[in-house]
Protein backbone atom coordinates (compact mmCIF):
# COMPACT_ATOMS: atom_id res chain seq x y z
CA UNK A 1 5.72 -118.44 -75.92
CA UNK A 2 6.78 -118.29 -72.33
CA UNK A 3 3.29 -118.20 -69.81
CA UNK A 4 3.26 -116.04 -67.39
CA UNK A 5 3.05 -117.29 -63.65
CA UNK A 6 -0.14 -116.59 -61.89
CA UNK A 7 0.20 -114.50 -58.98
CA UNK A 8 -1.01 -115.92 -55.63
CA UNK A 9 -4.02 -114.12 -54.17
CA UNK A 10 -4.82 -114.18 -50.56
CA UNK A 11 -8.02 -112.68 -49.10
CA UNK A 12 -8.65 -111.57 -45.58
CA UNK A 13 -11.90 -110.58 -43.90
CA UNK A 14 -10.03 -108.69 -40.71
CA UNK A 15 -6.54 -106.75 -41.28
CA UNK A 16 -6.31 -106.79 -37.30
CA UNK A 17 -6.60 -110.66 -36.79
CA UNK A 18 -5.78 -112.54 -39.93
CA UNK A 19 -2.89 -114.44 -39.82
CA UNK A 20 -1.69 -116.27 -42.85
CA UNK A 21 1.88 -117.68 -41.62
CA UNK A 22 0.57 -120.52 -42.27
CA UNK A 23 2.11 -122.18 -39.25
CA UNK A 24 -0.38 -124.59 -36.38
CA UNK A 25 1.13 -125.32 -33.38
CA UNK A 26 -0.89 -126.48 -30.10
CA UNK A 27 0.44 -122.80 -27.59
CA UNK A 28 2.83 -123.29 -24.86
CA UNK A 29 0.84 -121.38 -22.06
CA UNK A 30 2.45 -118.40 -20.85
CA UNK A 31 0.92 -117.64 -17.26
CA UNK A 32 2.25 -116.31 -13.89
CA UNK A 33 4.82 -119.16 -13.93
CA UNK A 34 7.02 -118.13 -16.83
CA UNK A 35 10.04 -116.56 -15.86
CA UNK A 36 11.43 -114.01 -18.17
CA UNK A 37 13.95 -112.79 -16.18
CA UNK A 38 16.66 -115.13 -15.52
CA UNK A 39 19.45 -114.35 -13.16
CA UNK A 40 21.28 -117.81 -13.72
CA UNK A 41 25.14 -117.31 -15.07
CA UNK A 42 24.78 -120.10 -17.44
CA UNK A 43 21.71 -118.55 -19.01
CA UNK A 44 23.85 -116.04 -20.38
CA UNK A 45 26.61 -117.99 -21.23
CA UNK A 46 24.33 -120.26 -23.50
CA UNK A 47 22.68 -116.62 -24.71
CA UNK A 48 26.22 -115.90 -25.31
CA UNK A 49 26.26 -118.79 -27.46
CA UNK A 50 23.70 -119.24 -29.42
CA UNK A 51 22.96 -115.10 -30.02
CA UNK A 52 26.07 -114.33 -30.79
CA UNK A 53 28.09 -117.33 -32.09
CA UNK A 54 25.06 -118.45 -33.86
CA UNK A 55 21.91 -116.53 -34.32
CA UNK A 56 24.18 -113.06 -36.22
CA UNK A 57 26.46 -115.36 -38.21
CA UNK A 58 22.71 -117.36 -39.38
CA UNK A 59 20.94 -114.29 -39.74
CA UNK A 60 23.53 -112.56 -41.97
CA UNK A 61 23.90 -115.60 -43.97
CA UNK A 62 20.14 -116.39 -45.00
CA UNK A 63 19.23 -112.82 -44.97
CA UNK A 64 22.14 -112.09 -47.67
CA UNK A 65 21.68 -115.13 -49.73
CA UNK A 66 17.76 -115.00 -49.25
CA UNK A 67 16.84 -111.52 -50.27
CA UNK A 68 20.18 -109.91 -50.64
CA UNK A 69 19.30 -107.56 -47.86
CA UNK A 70 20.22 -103.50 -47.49
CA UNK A 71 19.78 -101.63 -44.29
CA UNK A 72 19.73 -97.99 -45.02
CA UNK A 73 19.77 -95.18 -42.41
CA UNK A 74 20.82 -98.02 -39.79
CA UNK A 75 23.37 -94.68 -38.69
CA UNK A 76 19.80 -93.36 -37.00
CA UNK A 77 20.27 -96.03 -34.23
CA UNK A 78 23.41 -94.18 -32.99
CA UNK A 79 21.45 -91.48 -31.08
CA UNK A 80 19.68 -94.37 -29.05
CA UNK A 81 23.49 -96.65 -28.37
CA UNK A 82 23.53 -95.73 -24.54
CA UNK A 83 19.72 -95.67 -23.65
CA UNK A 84 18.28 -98.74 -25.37
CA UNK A 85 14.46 -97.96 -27.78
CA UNK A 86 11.16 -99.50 -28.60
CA UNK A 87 11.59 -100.33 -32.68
CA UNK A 88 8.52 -100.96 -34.41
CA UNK A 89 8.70 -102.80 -37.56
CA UNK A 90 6.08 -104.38 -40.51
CA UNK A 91 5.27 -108.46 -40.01
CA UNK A 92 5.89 -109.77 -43.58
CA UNK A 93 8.11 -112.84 -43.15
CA UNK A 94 8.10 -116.19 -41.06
CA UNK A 95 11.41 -117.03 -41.30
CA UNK A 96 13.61 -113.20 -41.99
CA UNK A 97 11.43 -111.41 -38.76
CA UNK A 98 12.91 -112.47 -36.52
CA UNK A 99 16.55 -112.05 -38.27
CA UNK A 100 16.02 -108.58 -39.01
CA UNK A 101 16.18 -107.46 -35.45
CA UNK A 102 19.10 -109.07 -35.12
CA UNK A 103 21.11 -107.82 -38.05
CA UNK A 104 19.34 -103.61 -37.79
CA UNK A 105 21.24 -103.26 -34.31
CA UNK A 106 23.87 -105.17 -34.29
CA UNK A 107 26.77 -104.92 -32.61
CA UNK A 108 24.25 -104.10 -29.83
CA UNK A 109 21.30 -107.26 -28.93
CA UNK A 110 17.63 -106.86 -29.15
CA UNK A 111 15.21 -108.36 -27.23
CA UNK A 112 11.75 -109.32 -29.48
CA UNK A 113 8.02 -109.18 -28.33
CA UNK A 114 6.93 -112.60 -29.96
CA UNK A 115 3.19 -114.52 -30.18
CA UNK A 116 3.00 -117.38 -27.24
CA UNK A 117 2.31 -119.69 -30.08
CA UNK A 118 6.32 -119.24 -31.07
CA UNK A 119 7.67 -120.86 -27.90
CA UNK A 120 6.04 -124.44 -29.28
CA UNK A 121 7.83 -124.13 -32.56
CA UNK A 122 9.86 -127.93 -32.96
CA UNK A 123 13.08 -127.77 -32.61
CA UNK A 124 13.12 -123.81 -32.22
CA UNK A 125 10.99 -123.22 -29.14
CA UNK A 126 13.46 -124.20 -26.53
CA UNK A 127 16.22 -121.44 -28.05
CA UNK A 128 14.12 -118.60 -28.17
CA UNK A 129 14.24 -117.40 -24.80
CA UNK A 130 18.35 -117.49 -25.38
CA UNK A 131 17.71 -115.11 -28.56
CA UNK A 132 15.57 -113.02 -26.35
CA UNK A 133 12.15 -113.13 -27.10
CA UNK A 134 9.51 -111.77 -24.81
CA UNK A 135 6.33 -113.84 -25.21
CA UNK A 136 3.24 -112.22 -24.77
CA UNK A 137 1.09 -113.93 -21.83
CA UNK A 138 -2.35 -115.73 -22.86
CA UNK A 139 -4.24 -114.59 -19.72
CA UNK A 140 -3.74 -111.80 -17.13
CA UNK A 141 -1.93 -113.90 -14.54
CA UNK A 142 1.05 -113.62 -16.71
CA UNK A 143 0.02 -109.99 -17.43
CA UNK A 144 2.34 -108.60 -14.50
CA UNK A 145 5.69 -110.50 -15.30
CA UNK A 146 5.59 -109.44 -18.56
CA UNK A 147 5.11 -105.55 -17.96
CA UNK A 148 8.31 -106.22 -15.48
CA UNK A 149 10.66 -107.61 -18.44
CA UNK A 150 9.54 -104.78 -20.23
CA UNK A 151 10.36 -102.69 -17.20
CA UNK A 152 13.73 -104.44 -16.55
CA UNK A 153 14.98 -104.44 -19.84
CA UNK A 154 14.08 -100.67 -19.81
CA UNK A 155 16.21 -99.98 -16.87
CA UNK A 156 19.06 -102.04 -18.19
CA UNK A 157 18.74 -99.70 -21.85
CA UNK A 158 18.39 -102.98 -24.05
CA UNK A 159 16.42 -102.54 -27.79
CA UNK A 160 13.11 -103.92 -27.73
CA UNK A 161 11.34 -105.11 -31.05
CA UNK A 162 7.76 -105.20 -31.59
CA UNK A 163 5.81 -106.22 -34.66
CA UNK A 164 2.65 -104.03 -33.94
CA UNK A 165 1.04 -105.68 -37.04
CA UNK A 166 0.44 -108.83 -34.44
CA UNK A 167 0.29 -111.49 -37.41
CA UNK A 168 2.57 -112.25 -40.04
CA UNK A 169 1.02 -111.48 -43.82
CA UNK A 170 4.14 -113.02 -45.92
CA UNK A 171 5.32 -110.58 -48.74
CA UNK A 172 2.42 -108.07 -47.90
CA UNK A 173 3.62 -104.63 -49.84
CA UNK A 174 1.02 -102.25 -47.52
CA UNK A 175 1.16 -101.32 -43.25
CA UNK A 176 -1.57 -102.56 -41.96
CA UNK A 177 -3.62 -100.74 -39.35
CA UNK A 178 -2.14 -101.21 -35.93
CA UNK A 179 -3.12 -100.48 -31.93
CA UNK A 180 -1.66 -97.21 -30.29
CA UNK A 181 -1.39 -99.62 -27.12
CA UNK A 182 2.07 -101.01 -27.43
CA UNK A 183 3.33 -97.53 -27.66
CA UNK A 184 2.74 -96.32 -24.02
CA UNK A 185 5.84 -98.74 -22.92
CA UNK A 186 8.15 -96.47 -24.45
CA UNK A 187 6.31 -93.21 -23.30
CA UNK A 188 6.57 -94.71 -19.56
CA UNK A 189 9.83 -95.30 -19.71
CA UNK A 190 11.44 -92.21 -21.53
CA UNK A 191 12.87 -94.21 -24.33
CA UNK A 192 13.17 -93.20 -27.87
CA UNK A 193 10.90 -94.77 -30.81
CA UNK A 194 12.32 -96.33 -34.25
CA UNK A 195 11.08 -98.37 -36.75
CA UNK A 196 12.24 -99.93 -39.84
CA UNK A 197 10.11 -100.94 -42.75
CA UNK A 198 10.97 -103.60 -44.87
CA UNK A 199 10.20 -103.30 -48.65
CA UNK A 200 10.52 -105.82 -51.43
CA UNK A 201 12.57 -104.65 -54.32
CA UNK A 202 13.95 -106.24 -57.74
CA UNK A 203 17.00 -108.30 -57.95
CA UNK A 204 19.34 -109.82 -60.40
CA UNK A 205 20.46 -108.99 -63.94
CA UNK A 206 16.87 -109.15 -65.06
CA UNK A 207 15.04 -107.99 -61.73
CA UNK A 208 13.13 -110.64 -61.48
CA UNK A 209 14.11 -112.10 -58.40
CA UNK A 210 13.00 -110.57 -54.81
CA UNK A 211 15.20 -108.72 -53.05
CA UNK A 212 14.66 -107.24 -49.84
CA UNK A 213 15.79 -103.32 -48.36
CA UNK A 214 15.13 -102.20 -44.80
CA UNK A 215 14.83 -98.59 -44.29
CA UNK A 216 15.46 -97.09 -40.76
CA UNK A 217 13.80 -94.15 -39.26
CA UNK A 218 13.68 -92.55 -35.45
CA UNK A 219 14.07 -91.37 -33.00
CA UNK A 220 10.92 -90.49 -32.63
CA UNK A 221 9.26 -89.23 -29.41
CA UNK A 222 5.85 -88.52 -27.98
CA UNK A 223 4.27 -85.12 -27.57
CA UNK A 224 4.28 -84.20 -24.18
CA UNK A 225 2.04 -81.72 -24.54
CA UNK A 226 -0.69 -84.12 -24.63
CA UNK A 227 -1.65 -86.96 -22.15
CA UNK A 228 -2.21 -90.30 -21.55
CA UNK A 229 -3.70 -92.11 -24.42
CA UNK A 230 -3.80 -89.14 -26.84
CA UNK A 231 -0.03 -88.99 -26.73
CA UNK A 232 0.65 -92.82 -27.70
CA UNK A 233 -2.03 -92.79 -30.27
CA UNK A 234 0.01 -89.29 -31.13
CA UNK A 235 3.40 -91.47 -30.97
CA UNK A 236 1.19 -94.14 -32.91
CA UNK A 237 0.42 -92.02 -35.94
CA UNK A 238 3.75 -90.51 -36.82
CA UNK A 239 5.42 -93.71 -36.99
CA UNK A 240 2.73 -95.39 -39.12
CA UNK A 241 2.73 -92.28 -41.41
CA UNK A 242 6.60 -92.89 -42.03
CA UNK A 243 6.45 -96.83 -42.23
CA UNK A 244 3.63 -95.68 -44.59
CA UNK A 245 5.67 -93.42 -46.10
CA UNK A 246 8.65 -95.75 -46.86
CA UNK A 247 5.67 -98.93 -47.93
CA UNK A 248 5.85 -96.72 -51.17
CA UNK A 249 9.09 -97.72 -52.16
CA UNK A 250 7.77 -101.48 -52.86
CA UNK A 251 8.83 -102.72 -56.24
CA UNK A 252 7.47 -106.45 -56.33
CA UNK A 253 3.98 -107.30 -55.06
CA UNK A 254 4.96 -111.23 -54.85
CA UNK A 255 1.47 -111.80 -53.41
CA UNK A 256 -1.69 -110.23 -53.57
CA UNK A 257 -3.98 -109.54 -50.62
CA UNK A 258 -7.82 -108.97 -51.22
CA UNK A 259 -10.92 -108.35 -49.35
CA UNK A 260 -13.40 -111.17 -48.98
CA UNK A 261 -16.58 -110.10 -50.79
CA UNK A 262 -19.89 -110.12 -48.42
């Protein structure tokens, strides 16, 4: 008689702050210093390179052979081609996050909101500012340079991704709770609102591999009848109610997430 496999439990005390990526890397400090606009010709040659030569031929590859990945309702993203949006998306997945992007707008780029802590990943770090990620500053000093990438990329209508969720819990079948804050970027600068949730489904003859389907929804836009902070945490709600919404279409709970008992 066959035994059936355990299933790996992971328990969390804070759905905000727990991170279980499992990664440890000393932070590359992001201050006042770090430039996230670059104006040099042979930045964007190299971009050239290694987003397009590389990064969509990579990301098509594992993400096929990986999980066997669907995008459905990627069609949605049409409405946005011209103006650029702020897509919002679950944090399940060390290695497919940041391919996802990549693959749910393409042929157009996307530029990712990323953890400091990912600029000091060997052998990776260097790239990432070619693949267009946005780290997030560790104090205020960087605060300012930061709001004007977001403010640049804005004007120039380029996608920008941002994992709400903060911190990566692999294979996690639920959305967790997220901040309304992150939402007032696209409010300020008139740009629509997607999100895709990924969802783990069965694969193979005898479903019992994981397989992985990425469901697109937008545009979505903010209530204007309302004001400041009530309109993102407005903005806020709806998506999380679809991302919600689509969570339900799960399959395979490859691991399971408790609560730490007092």
């Amino acid at each position: 008689m066959k035994k059936e496999k355990k299933q790996v439990v992971y328990y969390y005390e804070d759905e905000l702050n727990d991170e279980f990526s499992g990664v440890d890397v000393k932070p590359k400090k992001v201050d006042d210093k770090y430039r996230y606009i670059r104006r040099n010709p042979f930045f964007y040659i190299l971009r050239f390179i290694l987003y397009r030569l590389i990064a969509i031929p990579v990301s098509y590859i594992f993400l096929r052979i990986k999980f066997g990945l669907k995008i459905k309702n990627k069609k949605a993203l049409k409405e946005a081609k011209k103006t650029g949006a702020y897509i919002y998306a679950n944090h399940t997945q060390m290695m497919a996050d940041p391919f996802i992007p990549t693959m749910v707008t393409y042929p157009r780029g996307i530029y990712v909101v990323v953890n400091s802590a990912n600029m000091s990943l060997k052998g990776l770090g260097w790239a990432l500012p070619y693949l267009g990620a946005l780290p997030l500053p560790d104090n205020m000093s960087g605060m300012k340079n930061f709001l004007g990438a977001l403010e640049w990329h804005s004007k120039k209508n380029h996608n920008i991704m941002i994992y709400p969720e903060a911190h990566i819990w692999p294979y996690y079948t639920g959305i967790r709770p997220f901040k309304s804050t992150s939402f007032k970027y696209p409010i300020k600068y008139g740009k629509p609102v997607y999100c895709f949730t990924n969802v783990y489904v069965k694969r193979g003859r005898k479903g019992n591999k994981v397989g992985m389907t990425t469901y697109v929804d937008g545009p979505f836009y903010p209530n204007t009848e309302l004001a400041g902070r009530e309109q993102e945490q407005e903005l806020r709600d709806r998506v999380y109610a679809k991302m919600l919404e689509r969570s339900k279409l799960n399959e395979i709970e490859v691991i399971k997430y408790e609560r730490k008992k007092n």
